[in-house]
PDB file of N, CA and C in Angstrom:
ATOM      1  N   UNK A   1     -11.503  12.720 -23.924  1.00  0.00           N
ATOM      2  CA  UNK A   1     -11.087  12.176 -22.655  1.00  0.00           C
ATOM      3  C   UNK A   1     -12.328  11.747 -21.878  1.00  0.00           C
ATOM      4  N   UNK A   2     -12.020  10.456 -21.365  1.00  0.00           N
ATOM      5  CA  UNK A   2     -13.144   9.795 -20.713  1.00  0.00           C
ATOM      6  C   UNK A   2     -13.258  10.221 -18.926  1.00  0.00           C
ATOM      7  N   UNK A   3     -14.306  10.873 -18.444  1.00  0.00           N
ATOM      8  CA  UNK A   3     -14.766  11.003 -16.860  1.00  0.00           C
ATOM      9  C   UNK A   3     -14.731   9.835 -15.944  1.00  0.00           C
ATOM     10  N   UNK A   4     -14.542   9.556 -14.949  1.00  0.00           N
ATOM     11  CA  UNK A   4     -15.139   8.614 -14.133  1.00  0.00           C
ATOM     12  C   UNK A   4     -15.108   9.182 -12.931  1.00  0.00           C
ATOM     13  N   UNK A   5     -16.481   8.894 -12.350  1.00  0.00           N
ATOM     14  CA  UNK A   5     -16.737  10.059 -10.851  1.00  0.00           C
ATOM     15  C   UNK A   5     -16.372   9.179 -10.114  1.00  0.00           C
ATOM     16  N   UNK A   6     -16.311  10.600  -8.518  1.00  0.00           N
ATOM     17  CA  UNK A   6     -15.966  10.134  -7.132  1.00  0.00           C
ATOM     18  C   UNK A   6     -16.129   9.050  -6.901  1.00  0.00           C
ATOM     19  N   UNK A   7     -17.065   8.701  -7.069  1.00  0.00           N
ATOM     20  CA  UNK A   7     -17.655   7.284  -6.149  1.00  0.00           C
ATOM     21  C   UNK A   7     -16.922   5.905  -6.801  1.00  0.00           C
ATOM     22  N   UNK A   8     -16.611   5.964  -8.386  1.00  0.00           N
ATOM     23  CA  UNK A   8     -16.662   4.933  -9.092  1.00  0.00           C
ATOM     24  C   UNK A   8     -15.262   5.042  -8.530  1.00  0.00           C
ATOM     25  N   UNK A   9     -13.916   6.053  -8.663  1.00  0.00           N
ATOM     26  CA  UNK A   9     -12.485   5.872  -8.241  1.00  0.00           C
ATOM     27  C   UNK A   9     -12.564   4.747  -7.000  1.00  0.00           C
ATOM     28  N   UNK A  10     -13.622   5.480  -5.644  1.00  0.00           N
ATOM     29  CA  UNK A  10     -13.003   5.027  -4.133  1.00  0.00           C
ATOM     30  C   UNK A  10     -13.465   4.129  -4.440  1.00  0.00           C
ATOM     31  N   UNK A  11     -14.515   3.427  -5.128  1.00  0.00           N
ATOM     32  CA  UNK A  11     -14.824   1.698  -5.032  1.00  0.00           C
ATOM     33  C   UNK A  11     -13.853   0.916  -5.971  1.00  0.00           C
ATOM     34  N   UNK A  12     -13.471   1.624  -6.535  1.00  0.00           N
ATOM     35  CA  UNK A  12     -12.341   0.410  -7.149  1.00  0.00           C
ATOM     36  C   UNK A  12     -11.108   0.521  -6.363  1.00  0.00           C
ATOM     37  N   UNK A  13     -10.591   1.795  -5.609  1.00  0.00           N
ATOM     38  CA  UNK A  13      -9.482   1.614  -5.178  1.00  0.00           C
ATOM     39  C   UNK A  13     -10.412   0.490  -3.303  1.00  0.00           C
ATOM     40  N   UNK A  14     -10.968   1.168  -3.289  1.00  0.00           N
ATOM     41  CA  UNK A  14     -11.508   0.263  -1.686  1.00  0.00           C
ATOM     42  C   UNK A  14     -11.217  -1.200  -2.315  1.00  0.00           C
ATOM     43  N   UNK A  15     -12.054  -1.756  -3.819  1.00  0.00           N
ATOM     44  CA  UNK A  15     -12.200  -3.030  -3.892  1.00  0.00           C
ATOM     45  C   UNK A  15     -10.472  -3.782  -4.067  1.00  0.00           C
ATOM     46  N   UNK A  16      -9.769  -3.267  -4.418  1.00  0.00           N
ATOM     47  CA  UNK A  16      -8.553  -3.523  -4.456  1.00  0.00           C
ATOM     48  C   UNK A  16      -7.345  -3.832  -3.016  1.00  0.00           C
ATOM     49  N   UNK A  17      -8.031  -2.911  -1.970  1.00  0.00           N
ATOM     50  CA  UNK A  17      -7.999  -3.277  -0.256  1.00  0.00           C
ATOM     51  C   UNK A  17      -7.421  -4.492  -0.435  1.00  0.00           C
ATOM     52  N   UNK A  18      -8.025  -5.805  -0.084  1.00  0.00           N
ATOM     53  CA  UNK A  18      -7.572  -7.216   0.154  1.00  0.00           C
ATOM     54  C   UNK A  18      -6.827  -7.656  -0.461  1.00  0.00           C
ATOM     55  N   UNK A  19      -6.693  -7.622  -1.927  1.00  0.00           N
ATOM     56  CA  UNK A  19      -5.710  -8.070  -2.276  1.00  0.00           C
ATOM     57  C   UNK A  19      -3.817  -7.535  -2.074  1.00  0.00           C
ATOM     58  N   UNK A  20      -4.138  -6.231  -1.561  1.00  0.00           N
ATOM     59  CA  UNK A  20      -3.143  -5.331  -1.616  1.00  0.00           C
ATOM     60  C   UNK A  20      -2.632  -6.134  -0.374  1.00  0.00           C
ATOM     61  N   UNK A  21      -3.427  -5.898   0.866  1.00  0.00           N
ATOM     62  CA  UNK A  21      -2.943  -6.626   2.087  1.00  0.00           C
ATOM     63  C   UNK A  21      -2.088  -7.898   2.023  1.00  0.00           C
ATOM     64  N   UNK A  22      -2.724  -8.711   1.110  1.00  0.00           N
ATOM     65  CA  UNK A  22      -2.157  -9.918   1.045  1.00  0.00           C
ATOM     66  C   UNK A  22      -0.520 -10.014   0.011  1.00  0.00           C
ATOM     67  N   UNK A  23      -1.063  -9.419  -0.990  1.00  0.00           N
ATOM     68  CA  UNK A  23       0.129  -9.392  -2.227  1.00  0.00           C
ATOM     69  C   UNK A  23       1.339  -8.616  -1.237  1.00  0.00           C
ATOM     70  N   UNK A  24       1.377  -7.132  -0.670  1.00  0.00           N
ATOM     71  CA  UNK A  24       2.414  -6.789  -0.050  1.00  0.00           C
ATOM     72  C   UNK A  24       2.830  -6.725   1.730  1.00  0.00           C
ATOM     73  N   UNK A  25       1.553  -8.043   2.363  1.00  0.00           N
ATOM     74  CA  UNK A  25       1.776  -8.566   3.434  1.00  0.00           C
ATOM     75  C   UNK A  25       1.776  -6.778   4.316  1.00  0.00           C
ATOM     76  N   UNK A  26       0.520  -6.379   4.185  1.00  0.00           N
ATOM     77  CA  UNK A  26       0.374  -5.104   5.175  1.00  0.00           C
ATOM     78  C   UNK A  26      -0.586  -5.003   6.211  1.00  0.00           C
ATOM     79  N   UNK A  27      -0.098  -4.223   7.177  1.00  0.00           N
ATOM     80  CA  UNK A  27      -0.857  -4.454   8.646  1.00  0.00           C
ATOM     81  C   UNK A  27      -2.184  -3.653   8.571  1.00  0.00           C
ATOM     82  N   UNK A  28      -2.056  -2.449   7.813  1.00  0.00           N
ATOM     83  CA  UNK A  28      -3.439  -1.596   7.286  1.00  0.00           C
ATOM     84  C   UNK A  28      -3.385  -1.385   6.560  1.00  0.00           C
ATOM     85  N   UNK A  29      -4.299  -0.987   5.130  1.00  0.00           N
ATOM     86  CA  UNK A  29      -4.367  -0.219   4.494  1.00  0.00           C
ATOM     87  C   UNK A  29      -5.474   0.625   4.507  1.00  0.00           C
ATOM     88  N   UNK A  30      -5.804   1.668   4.037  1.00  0.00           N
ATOM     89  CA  UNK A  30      -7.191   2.574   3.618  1.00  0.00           C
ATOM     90  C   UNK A  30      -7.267   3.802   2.597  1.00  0.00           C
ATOM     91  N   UNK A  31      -8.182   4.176   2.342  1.00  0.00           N
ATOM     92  CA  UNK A  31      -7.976   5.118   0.974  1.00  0.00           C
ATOM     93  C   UNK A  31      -8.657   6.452   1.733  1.00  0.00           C
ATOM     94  N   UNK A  32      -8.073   7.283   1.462  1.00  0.00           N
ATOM     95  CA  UNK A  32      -8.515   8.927   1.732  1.00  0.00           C
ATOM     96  C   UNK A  32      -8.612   9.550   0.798  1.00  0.00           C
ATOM     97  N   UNK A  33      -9.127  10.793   0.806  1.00  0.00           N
ATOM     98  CA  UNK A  33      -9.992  11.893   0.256  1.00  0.00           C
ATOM     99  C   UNK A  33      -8.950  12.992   0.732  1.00  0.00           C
ATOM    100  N   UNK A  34      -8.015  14.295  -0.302  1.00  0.00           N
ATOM    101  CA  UNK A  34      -7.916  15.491   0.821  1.00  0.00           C
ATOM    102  C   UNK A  34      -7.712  16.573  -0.604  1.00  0.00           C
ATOM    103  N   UNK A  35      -7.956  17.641  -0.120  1.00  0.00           N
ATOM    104  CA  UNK A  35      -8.389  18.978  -0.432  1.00  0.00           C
ATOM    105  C   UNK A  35      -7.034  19.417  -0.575  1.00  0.00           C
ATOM    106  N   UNK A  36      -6.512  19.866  -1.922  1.00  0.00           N
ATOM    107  CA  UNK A  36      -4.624  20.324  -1.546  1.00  0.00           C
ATOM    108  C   UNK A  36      -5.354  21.934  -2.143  1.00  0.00           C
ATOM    109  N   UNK A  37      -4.197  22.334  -2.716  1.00  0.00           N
ATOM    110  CA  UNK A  37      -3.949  23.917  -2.735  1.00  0.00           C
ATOM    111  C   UNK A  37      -5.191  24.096  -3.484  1.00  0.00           C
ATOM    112  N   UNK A  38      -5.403  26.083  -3.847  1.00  0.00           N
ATOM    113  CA  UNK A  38      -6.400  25.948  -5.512  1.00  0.00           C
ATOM    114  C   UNK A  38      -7.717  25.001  -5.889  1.00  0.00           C
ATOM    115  N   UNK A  39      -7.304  24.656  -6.545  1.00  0.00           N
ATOM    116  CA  UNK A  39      -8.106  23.635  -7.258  1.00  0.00           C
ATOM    117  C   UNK A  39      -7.786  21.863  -7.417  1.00  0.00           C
ATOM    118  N   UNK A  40      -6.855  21.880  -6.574  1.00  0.00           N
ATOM    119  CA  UNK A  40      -6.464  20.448  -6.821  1.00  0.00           C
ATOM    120  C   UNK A  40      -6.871  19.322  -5.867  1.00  0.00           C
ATOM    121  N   UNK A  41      -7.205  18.387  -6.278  1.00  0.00           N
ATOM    122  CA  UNK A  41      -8.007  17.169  -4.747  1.00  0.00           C
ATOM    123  C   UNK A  41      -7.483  16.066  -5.219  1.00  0.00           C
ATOM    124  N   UNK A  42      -6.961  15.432  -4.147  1.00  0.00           N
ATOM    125  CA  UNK A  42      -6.187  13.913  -4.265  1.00  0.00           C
ATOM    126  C   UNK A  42      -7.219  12.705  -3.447  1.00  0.00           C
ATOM    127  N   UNK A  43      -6.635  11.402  -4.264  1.00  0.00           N
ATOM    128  CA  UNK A  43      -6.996  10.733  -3.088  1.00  0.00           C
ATOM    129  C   UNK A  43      -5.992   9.488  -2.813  1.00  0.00           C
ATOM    130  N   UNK A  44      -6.177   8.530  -2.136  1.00  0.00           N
ATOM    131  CA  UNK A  44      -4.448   8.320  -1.882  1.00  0.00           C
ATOM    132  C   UNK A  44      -4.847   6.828  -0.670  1.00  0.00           C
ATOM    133  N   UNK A  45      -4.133   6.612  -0.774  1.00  0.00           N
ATOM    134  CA  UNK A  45      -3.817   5.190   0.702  1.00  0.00           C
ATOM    135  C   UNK A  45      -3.226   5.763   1.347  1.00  0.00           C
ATOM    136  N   UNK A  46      -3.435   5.101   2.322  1.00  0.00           N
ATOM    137  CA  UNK A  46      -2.795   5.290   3.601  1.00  0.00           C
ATOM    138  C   UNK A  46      -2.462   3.745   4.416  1.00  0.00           C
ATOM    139  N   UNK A  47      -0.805   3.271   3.805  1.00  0.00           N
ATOM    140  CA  UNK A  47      -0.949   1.767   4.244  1.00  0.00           C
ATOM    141  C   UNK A  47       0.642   1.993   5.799  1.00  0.00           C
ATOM    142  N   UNK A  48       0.207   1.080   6.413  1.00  0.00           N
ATOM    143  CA  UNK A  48       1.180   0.691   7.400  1.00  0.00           C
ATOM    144  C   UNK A  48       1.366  -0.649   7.651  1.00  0.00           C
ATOM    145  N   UNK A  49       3.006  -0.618   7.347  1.00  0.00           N
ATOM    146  CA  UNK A  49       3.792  -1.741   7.047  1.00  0.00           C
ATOM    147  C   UNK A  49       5.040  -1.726   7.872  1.00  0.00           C
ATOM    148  N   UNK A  50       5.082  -2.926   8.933  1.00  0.00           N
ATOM    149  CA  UNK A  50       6.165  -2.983   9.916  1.00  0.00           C
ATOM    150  C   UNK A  50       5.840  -2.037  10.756  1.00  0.00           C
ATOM    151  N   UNK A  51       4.810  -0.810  11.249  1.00  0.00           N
ATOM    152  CA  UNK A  51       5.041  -0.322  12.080  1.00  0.00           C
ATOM    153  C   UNK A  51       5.166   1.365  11.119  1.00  0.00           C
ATOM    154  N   UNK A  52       5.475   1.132  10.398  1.00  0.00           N
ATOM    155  CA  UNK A  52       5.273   2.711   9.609  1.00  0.00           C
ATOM    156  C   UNK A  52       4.231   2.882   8.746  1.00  0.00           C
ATOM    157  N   UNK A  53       4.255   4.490   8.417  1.00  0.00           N
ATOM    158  CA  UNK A  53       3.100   4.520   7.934  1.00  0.00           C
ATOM    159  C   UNK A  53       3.432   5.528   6.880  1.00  0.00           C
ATOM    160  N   UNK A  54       2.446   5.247   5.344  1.00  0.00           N
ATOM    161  CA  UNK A  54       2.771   5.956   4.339  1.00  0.00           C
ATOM    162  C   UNK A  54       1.686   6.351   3.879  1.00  0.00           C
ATOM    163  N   UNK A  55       1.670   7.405   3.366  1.00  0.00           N
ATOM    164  CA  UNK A  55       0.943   7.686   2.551  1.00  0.00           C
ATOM    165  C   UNK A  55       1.043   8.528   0.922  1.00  0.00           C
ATOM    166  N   UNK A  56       0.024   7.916   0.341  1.00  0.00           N
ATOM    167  CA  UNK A  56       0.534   8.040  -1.272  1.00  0.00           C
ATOM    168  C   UNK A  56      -0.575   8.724  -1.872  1.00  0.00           C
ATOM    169  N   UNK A  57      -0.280   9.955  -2.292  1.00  0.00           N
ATOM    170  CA  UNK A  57      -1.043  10.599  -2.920  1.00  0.00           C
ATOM    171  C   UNK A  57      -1.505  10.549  -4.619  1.00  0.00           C
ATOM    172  N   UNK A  58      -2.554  10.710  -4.949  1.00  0.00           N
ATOM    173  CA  UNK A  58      -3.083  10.804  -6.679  1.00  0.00           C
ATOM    174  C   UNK A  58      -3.656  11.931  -7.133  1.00  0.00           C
ATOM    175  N   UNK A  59      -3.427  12.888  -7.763  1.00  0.00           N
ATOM    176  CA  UNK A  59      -4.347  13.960  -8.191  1.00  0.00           C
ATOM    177  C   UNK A  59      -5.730  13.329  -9.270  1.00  0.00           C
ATOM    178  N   UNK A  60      -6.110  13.844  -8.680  1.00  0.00           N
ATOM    179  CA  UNK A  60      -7.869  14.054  -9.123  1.00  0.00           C
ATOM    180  C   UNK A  60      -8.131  15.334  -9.679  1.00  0.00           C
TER     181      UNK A  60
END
């Protein structure tokens, strides 16, 4: 199984930003970092569309 570190995930999900905006017409998007239970760490968007706001988590 192949690694790919911190840094390399948030720059591809950051570089992916603009197009996301445009393809699903969103008012923000941004990518976060958070600390869950144990041992487990996600990282995730955080987009708002129409006025709501979601967020979507990934385990790491």
């Amino acid at each position: 199984m192949d690694f790919i570190s911190r840094e390399a995930i948030i720059r591809e999900m950051t570089e992916s930003l603009p197009s996301m905006i445009d393809q699903y017409e969103l008012e923000d998007i941004a990518v976060f970092e958070e600390e869950g239970e144990d041992d487990r760490y996600y990282f995730g968007f955080t987009i708002r569309k129409n006025g709501d706001v979601y967020m979507i988590h990934q385990p790491f």
